[in-house]
C-alpha atoms as a PDB file:
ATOM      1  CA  UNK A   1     -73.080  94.690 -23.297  1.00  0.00           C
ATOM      2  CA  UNK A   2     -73.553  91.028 -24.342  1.00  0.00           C
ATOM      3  CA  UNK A   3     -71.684  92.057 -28.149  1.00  0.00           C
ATOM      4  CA  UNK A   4     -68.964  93.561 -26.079  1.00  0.00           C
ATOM      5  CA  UNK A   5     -68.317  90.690 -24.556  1.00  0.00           C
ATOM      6  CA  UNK A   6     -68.772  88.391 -27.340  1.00  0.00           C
ATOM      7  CA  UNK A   7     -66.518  90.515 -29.010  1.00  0.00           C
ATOM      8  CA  UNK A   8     -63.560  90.945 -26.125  1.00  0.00           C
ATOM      9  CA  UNK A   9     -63.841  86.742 -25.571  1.00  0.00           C
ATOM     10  CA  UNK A  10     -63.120  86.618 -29.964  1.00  0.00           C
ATOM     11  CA  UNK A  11     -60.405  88.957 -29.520  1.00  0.00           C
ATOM     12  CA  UNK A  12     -59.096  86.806 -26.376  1.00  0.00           C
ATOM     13  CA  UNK A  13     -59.255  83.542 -28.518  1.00  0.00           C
ATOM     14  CA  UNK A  14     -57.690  84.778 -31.204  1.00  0.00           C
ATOM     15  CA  UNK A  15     -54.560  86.409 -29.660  1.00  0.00           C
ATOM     16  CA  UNK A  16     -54.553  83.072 -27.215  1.00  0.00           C
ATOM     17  CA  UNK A  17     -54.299  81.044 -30.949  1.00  0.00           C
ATOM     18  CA  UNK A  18     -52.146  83.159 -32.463  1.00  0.00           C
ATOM     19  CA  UNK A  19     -49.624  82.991 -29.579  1.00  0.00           C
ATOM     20  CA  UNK A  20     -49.630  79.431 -28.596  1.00  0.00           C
ATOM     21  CA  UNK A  21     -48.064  78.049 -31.554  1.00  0.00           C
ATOM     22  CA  UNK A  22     -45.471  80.754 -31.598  1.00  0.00           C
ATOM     23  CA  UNK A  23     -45.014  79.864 -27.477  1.00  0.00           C
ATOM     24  CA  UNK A  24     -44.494  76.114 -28.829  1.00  0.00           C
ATOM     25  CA  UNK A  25     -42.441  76.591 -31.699  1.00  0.00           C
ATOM     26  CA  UNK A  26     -39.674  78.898 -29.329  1.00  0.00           C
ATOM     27  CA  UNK A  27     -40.088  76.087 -27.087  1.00  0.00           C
ATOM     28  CA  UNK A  28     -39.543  73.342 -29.681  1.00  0.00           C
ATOM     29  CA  UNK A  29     -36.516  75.775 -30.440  1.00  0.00           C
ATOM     30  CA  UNK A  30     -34.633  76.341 -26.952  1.00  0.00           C
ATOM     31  CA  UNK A  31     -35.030  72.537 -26.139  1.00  0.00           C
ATOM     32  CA  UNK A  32     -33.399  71.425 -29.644  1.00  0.00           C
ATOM     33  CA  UNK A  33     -30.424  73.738 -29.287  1.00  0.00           C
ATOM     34  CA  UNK A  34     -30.043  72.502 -25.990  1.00  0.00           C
ATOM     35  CA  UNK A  35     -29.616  69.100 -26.530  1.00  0.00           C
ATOM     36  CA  UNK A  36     -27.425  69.823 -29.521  1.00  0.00           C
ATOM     37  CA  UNK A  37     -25.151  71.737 -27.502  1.00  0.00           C
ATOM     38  CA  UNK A  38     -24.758  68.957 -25.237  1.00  0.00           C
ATOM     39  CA  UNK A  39     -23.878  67.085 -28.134  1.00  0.00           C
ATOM     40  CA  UNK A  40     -21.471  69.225 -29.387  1.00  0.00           C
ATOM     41  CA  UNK A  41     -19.865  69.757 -25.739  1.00  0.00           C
ATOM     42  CA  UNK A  42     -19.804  65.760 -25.961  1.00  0.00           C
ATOM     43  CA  UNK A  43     -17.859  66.048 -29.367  1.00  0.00           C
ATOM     44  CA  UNK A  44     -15.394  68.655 -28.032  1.00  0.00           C
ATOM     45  CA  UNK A  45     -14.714  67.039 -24.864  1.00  0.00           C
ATOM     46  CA  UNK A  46     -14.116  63.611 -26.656  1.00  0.00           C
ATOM     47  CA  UNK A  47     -11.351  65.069 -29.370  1.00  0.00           C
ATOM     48  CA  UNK A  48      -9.805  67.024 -26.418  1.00  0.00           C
ATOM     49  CA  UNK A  49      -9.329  63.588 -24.920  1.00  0.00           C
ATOM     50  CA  UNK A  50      -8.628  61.402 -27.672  1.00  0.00           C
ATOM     51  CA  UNK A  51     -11.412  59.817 -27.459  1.00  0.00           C
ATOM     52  CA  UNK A  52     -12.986  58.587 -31.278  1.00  0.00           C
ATOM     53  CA  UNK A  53     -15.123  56.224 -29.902  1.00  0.00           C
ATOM     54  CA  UNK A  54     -17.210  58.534 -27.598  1.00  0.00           C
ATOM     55  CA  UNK A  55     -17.984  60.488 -31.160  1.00  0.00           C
ATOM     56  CA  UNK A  56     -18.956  57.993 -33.236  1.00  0.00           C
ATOM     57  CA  UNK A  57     -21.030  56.116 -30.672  1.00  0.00           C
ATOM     58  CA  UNK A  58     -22.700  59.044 -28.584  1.00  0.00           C
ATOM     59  CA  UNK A  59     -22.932  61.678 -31.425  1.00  0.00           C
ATOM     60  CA  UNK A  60     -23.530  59.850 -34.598  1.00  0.00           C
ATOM     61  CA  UNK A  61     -25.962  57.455 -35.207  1.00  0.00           C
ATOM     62  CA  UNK A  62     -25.452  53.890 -36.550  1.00  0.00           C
ATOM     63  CA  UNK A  63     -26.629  54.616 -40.197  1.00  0.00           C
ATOM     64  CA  UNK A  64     -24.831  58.218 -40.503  1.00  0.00           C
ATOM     65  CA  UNK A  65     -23.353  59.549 -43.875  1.00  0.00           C
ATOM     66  CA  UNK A  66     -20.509  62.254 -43.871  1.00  0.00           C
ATOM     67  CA  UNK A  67     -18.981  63.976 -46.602  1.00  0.00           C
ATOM     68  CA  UNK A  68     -16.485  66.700 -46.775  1.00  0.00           C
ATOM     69  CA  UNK A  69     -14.344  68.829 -49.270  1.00  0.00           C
ATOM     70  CA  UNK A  70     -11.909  66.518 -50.543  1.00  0.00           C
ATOM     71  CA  UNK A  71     -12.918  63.866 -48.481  1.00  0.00           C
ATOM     72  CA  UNK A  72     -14.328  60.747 -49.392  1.00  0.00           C
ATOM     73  CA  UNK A  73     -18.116  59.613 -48.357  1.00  0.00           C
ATOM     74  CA  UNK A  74     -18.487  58.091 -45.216  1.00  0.00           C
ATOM     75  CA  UNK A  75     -21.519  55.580 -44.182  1.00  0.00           C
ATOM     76  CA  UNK A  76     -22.164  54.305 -41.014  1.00  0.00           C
ATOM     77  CA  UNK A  77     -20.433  54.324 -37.647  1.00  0.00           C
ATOM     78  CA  UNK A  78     -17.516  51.703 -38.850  1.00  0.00           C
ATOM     79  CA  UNK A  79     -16.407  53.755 -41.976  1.00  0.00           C
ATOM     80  CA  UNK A  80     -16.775  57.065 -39.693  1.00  0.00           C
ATOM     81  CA  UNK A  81     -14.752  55.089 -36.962  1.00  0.00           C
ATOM     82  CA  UNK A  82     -11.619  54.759 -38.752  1.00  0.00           C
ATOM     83  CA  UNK A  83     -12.111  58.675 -39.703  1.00  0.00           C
ATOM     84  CA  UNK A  84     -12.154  59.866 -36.285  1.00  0.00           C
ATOM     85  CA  UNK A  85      -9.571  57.346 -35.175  1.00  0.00           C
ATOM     86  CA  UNK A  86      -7.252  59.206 -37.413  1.00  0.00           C
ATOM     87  CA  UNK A  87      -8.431  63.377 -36.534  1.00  0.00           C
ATOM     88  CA  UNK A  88      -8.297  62.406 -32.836  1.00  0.00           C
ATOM     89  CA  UNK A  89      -5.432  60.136 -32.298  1.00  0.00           C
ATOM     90  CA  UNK A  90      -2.760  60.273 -35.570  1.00  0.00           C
ATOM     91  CA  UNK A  91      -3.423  63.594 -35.472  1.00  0.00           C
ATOM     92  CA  UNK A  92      -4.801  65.469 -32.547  1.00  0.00           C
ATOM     93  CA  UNK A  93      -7.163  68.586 -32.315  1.00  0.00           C
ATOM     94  CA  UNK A  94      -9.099  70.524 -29.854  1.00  0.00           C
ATOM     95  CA  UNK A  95     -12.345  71.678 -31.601  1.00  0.00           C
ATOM     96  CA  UNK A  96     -14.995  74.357 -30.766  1.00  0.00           C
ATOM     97  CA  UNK A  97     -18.732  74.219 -32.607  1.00  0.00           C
ATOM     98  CA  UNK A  98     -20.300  77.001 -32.766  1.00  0.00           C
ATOM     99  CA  UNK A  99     -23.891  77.017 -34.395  1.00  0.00           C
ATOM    100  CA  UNK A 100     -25.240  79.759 -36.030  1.00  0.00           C
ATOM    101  CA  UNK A 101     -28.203  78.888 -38.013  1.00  0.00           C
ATOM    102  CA  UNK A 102     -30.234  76.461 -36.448  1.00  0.00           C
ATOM    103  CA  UNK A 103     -33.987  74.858 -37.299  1.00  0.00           C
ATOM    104  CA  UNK A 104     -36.256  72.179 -36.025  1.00  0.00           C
ATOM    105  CA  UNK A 105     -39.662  70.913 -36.395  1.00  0.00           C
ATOM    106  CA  UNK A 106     -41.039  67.509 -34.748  1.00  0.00           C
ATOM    107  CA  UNK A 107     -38.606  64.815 -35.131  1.00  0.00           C
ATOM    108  CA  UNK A 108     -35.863  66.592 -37.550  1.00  0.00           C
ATOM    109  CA  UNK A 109     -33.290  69.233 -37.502  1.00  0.00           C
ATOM    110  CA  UNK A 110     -30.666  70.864 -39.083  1.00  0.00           C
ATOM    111  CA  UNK A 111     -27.845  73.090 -37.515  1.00  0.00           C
ATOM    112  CA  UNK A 112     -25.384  75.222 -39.109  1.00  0.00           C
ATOM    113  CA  UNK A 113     -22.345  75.227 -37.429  1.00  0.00           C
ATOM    114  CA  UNK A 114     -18.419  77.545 -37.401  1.00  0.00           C
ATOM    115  CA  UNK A 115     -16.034  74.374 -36.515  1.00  0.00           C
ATOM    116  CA  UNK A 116     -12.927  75.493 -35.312  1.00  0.00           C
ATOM    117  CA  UNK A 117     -10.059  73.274 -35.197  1.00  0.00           C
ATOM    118  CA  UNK A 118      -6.729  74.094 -33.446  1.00  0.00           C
ATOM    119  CA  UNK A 119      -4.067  71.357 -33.848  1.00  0.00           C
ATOM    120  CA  UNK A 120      -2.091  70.838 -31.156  1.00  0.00           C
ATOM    121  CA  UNK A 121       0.893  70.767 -33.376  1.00  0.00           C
ATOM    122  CA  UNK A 122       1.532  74.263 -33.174  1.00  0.00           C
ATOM    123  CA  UNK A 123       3.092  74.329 -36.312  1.00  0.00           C
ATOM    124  CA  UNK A 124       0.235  74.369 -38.094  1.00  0.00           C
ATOM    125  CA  UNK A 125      -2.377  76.791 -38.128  1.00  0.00           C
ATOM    126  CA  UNK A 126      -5.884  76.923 -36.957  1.00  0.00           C
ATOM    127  CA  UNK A 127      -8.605  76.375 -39.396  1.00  0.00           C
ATOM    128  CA  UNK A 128     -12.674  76.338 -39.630  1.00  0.00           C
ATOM    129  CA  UNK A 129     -14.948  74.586 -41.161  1.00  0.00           C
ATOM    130  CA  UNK A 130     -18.388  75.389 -42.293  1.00  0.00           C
ATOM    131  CA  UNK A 131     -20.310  72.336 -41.313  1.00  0.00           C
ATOM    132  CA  UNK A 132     -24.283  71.079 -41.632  1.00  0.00           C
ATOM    133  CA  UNK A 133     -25.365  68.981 -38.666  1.00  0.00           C
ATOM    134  CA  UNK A 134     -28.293  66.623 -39.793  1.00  0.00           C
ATOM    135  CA  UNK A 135     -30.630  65.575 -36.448  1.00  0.00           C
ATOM    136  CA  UNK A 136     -33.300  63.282 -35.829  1.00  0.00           C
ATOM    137  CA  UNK A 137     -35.034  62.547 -32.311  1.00  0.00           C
ATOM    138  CA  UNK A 138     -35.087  58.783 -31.629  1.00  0.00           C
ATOM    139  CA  UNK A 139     -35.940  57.023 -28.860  1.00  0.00           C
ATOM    140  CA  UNK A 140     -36.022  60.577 -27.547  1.00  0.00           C
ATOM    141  CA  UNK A 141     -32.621  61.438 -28.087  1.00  0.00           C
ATOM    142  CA  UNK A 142     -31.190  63.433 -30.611  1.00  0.00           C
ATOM    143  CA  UNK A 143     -28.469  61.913 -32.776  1.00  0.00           C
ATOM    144  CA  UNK A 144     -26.466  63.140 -35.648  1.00  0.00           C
ATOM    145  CA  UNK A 145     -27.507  61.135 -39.077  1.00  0.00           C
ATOM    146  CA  UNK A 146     -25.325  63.339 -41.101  1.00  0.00           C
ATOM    147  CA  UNK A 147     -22.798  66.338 -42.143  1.00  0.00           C
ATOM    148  CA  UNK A 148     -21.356  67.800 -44.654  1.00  0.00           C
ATOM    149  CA  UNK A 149     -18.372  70.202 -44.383  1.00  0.00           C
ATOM    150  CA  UNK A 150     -16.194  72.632 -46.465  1.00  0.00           C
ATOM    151  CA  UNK A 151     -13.331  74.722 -45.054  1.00  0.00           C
ATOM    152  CA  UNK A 152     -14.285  78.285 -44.486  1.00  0.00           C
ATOM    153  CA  UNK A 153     -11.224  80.042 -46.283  1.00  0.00           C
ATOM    154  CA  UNK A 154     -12.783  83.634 -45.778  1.00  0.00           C
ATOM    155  CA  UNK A 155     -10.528  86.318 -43.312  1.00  0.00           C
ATOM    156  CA  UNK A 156     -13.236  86.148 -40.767  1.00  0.00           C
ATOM    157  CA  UNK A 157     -13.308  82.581 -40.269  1.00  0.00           C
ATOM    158  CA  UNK A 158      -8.844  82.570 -39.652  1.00  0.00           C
ATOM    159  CA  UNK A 159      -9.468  85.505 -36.812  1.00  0.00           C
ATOM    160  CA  UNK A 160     -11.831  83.661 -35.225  1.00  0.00           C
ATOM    161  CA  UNK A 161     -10.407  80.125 -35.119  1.00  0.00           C
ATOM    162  CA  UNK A 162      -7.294  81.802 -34.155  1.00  0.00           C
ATOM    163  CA  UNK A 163      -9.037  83.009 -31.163  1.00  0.00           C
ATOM    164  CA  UNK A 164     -10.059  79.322 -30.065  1.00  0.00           C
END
């Protein structure tokens, strides 16, 4: 009787430490894409209201660096400034993120991300870009420290940004 228990209590611990992590990890998981999604419902609320500042002081963080196809290197909020001064003012867009490859551990994260754009001039057409959200906890907030982006020039990505 006493080996049967011994051997139920091992079984016990070792399903209790095989689970845990995997328990914390999905946890680590949900609470990351939550608070990015917040972020991103930040960023489309702020180009829907013309608003550059709100990105570049509540989404990015003071040291970010952004590139882009055809686009020239960005660093730090007052280079990225005069960028989003331009794609939400000059020339206006309502945006929709929508992440589909997401992971996290600790401090750091990284978020692929559909970006649809849909110009309010109607005479031009929608258009998505692929983009890669860099994120780092600090303070205990996440902020983005980074992207890079390419336009997505496949059939799937036109449907879908169409539908935005």
């Amino acid at each position: 009787m006493k080996n049967k228990t011994l051997w139920v209590l091992g079984v016990i611990a070792v399903m209790i430490f095989a689970v845990l992590p995997a328990m914390a990890a999905d946890a680590e998981m949900a609470a990351f894409k939550h608070a990015i999604r917040a972020k991103y419902d930040l960023k489309e609320k702020a180009f829907a209201e013309h608003d550059p500042e709100t990105i570049v002081t509540k989404f990015y963080s003071e040291d970010v660096i952004s590139i882009g196809e055809g686009e020239a290197l960005t660093q730090g909020r007052e280079q990225l400034r005069n960028v989003y001064v331009e794609v939400t003012q000059t020339h206006p867009n309502l945006v929709k993120i929508e992440s589909f490859a997401t992971n996290v551990k600790g401090d750091l994260g990284w978020d692929w991300a559909d970006f649809h754009v849909t110009p309010e001039d109607q005479s031009v057409a929608p258009f998505t870009f692929k983009i890669l959200f860099l994120w780092e906890r600090r303070n205990g907030e996440w902020v983005c420290v980074g992207d890079i982006f390419v336009v997505d020039k496949s059939a799937a990505s036109a449907e879908s940004a169409a539908k935005q």
